[in-house]
PDB file of N, CA and C in Angstrom:
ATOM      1  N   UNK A   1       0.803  -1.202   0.000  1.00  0.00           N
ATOM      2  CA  UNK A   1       0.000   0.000   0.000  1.00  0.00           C
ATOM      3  C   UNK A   1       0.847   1.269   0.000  1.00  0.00           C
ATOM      4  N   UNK A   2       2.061   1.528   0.489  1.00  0.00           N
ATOM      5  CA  UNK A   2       2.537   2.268   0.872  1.00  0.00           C
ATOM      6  C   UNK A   2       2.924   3.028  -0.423  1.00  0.00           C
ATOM      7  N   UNK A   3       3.614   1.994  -1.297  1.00  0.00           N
ATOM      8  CA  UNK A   3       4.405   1.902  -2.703  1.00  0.00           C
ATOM      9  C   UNK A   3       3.264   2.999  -3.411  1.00  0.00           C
ATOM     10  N   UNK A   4       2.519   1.809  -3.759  1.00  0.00           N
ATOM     11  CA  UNK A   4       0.838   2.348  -4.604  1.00  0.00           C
ATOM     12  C   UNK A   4       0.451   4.190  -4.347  1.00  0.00           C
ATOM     13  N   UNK A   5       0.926   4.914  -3.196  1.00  0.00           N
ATOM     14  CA  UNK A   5       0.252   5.623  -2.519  1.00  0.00           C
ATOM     15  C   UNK A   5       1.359   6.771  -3.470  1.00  0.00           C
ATOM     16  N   UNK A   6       3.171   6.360  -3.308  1.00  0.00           N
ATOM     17  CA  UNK A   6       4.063   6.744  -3.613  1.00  0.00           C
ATOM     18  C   UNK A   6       4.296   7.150  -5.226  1.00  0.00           C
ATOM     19  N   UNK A   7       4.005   6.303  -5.808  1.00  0.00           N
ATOM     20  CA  UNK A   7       3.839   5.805  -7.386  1.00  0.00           C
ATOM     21  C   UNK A   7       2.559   7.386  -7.764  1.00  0.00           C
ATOM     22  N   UNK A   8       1.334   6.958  -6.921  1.00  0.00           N
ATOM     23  CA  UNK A   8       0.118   7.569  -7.032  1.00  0.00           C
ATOM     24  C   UNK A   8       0.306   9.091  -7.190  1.00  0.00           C
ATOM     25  N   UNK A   9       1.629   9.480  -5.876  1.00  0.00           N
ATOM     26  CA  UNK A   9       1.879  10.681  -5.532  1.00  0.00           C
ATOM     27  C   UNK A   9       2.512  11.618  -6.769  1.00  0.00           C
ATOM     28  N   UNK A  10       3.510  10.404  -7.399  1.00  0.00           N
ATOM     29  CA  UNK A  10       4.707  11.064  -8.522  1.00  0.00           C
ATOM     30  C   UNK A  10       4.106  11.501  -9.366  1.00  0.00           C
ATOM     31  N   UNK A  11       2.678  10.531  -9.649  1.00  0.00           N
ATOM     32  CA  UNK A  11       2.179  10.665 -10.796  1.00  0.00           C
ATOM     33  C   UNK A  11       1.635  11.902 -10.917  1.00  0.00           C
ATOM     34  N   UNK A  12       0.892  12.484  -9.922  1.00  0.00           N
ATOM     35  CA  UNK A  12       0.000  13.476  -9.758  1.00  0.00           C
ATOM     36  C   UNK A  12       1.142  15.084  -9.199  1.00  0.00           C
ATOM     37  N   UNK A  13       2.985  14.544  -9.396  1.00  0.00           N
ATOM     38  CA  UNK A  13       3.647  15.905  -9.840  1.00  0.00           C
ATOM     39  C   UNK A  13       3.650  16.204  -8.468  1.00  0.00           C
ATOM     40  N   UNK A  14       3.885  15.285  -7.281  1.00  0.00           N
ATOM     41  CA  UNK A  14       4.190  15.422  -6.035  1.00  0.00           C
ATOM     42  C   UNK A  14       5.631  15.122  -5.823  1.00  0.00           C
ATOM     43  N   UNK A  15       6.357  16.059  -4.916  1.00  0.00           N
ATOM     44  CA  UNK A  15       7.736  15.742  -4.818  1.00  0.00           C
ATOM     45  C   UNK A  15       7.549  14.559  -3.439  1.00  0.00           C
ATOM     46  N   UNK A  16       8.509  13.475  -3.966  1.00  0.00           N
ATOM     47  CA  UNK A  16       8.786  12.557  -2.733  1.00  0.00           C
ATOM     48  C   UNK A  16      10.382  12.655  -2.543  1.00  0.00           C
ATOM     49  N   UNK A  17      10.687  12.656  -1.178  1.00  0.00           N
ATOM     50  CA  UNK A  17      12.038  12.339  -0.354  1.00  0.00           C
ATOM     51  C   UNK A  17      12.421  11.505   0.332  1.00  0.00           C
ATOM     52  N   UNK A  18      13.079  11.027   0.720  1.00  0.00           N
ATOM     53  CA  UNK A  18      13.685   9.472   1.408  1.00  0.00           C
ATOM     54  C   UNK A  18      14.385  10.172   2.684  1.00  0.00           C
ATOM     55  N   UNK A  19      14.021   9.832   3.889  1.00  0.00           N
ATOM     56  CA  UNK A  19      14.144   9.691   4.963  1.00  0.00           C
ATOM     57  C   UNK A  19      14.400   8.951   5.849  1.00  0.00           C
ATOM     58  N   UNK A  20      15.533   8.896   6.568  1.00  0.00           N
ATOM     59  CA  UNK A  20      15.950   7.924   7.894  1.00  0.00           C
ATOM     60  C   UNK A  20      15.320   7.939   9.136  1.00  0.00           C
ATOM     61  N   UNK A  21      14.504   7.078   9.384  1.00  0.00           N
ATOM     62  CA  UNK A  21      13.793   7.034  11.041  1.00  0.00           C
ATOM     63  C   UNK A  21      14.647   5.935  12.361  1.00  0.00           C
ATOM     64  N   UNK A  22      14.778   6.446  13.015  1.00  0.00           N
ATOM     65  CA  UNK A  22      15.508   5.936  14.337  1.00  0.00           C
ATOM     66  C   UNK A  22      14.434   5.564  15.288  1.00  0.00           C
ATOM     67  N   UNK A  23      14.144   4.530  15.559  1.00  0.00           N
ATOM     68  CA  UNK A  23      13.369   4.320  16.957  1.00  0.00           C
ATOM     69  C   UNK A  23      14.274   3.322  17.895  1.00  0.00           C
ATOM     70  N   UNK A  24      13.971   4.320  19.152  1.00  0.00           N
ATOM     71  CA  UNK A  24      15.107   4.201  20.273  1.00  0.00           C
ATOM     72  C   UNK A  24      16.291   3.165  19.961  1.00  0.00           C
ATOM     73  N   UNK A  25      17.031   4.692  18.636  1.00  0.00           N
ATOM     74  CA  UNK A  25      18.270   4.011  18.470  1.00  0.00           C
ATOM     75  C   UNK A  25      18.048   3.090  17.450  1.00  0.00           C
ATOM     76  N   UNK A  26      17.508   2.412  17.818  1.00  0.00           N
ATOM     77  CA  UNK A  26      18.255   1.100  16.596  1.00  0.00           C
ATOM     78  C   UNK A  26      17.038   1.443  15.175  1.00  0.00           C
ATOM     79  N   UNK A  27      17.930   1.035  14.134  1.00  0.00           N
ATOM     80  CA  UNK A  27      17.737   1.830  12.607  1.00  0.00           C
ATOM     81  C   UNK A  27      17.817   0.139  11.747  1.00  0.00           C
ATOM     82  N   UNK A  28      16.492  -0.484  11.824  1.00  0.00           N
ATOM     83  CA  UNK A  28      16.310  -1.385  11.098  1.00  0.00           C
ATOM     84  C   UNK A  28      15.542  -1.792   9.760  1.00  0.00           C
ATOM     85  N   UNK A  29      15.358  -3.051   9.008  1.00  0.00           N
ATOM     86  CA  UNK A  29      14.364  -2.751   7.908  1.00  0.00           C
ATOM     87  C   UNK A  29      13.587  -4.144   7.751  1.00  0.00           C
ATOM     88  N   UNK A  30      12.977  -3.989   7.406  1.00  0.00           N
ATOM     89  CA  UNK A  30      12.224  -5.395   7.165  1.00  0.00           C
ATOM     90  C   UNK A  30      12.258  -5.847   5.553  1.00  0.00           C
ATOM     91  N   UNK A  31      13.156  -4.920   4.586  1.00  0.00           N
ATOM     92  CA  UNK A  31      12.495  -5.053   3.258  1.00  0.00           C
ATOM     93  C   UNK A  31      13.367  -6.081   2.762  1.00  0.00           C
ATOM     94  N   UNK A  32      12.071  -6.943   2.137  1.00  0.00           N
ATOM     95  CA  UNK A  32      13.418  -8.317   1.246  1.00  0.00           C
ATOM     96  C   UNK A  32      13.763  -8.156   0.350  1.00  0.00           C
ATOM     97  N   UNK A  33      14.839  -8.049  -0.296  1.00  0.00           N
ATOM     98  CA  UNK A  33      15.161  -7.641  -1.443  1.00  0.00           C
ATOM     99  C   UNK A  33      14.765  -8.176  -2.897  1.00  0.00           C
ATOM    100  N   UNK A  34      15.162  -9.915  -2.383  1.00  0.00           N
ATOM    101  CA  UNK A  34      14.255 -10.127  -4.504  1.00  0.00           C
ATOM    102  C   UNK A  34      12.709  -9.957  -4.416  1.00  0.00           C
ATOM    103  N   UNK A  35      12.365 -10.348  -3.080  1.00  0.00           N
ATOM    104  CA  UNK A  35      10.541 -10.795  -2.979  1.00  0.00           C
ATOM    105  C   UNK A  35       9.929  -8.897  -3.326  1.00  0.00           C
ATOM    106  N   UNK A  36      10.222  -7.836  -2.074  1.00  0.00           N
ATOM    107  CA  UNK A  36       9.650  -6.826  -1.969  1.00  0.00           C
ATOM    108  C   UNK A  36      10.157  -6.004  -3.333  1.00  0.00           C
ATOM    109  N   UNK A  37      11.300  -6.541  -4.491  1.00  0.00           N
ATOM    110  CA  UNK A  37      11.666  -5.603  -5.071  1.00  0.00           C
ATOM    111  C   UNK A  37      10.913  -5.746  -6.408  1.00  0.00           C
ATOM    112  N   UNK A  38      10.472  -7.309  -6.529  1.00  0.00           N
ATOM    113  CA  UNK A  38       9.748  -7.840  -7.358  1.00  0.00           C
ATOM    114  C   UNK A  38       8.452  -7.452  -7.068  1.00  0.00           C
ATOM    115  N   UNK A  39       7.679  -7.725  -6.000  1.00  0.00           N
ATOM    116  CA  UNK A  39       6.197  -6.539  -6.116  1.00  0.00           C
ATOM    117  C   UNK A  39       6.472  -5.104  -6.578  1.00  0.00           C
ATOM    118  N   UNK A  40       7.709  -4.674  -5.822  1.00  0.00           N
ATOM    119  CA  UNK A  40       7.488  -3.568  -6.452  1.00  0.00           C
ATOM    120  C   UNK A  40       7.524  -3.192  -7.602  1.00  0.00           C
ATOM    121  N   UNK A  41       8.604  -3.688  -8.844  1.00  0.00           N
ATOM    122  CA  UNK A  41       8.340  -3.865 -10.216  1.00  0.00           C
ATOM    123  C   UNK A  41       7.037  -4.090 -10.691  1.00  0.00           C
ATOM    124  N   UNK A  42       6.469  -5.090 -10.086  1.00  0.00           N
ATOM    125  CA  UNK A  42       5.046  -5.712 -10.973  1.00  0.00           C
ATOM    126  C   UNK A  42       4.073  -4.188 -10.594  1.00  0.00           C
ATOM    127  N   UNK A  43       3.534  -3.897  -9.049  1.00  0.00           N
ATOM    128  CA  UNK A  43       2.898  -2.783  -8.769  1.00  0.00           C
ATOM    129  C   UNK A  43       3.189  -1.594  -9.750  1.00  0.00           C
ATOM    130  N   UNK A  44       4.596  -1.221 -10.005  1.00  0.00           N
ATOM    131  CA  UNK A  44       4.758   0.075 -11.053  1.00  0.00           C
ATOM    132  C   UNK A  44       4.058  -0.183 -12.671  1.00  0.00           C
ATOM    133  N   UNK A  45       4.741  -1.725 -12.977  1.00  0.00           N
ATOM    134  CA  UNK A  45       4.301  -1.770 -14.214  1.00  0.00           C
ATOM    135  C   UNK A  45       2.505  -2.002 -14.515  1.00  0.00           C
ATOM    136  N   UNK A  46       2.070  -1.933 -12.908  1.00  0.00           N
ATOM    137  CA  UNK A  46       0.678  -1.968 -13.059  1.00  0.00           C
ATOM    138  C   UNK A  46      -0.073  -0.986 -13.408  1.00  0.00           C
ATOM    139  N   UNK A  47       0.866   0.179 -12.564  1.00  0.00           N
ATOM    140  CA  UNK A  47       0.694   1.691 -12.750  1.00  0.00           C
ATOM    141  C   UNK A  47       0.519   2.412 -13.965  1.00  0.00           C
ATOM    142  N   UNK A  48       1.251   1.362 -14.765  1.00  0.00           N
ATOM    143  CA  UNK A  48       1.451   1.735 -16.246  1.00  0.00           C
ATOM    144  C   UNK A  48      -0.291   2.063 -16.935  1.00  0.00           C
ATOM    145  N   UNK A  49      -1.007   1.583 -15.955  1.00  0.00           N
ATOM    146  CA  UNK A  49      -2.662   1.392 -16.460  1.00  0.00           C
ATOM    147  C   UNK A  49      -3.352   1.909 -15.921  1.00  0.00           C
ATOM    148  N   UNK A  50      -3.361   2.752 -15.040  1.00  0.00           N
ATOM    149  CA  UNK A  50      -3.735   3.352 -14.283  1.00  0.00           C
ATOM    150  C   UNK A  50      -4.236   4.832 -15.058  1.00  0.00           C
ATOM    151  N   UNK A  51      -4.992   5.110 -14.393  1.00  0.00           N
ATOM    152  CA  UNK A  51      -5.806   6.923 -14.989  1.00  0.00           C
ATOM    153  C   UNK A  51      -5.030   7.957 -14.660  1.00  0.00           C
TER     154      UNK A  51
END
């Protein structure tokens, strides 16, 4: 959802920025790299259809 929202934003000529969040201290990620990078490919090229 997050992606979709991001994609949604560019489209509509919104500036997005990338930001580092710290909670107490420790600076972790959950993102998997082939699995989450591969939705994310498929989600953009979905975008491609989109209004």
């Amino acid at each position: 959802m997050p992606y979709r929202c991001l994609i949604k934003a560019c489209k509509k000529g919104y500036s997005v920025v990338n930001i580092s969040v710290t909670i107490n201290g420790i600076t972790t990620s959950h993102f998997r790299q082939v699995v989450d990078t591969f939705k994310i490919c498929m989600l953009y090229l979905r975008s491609l259809l989109w209004r």
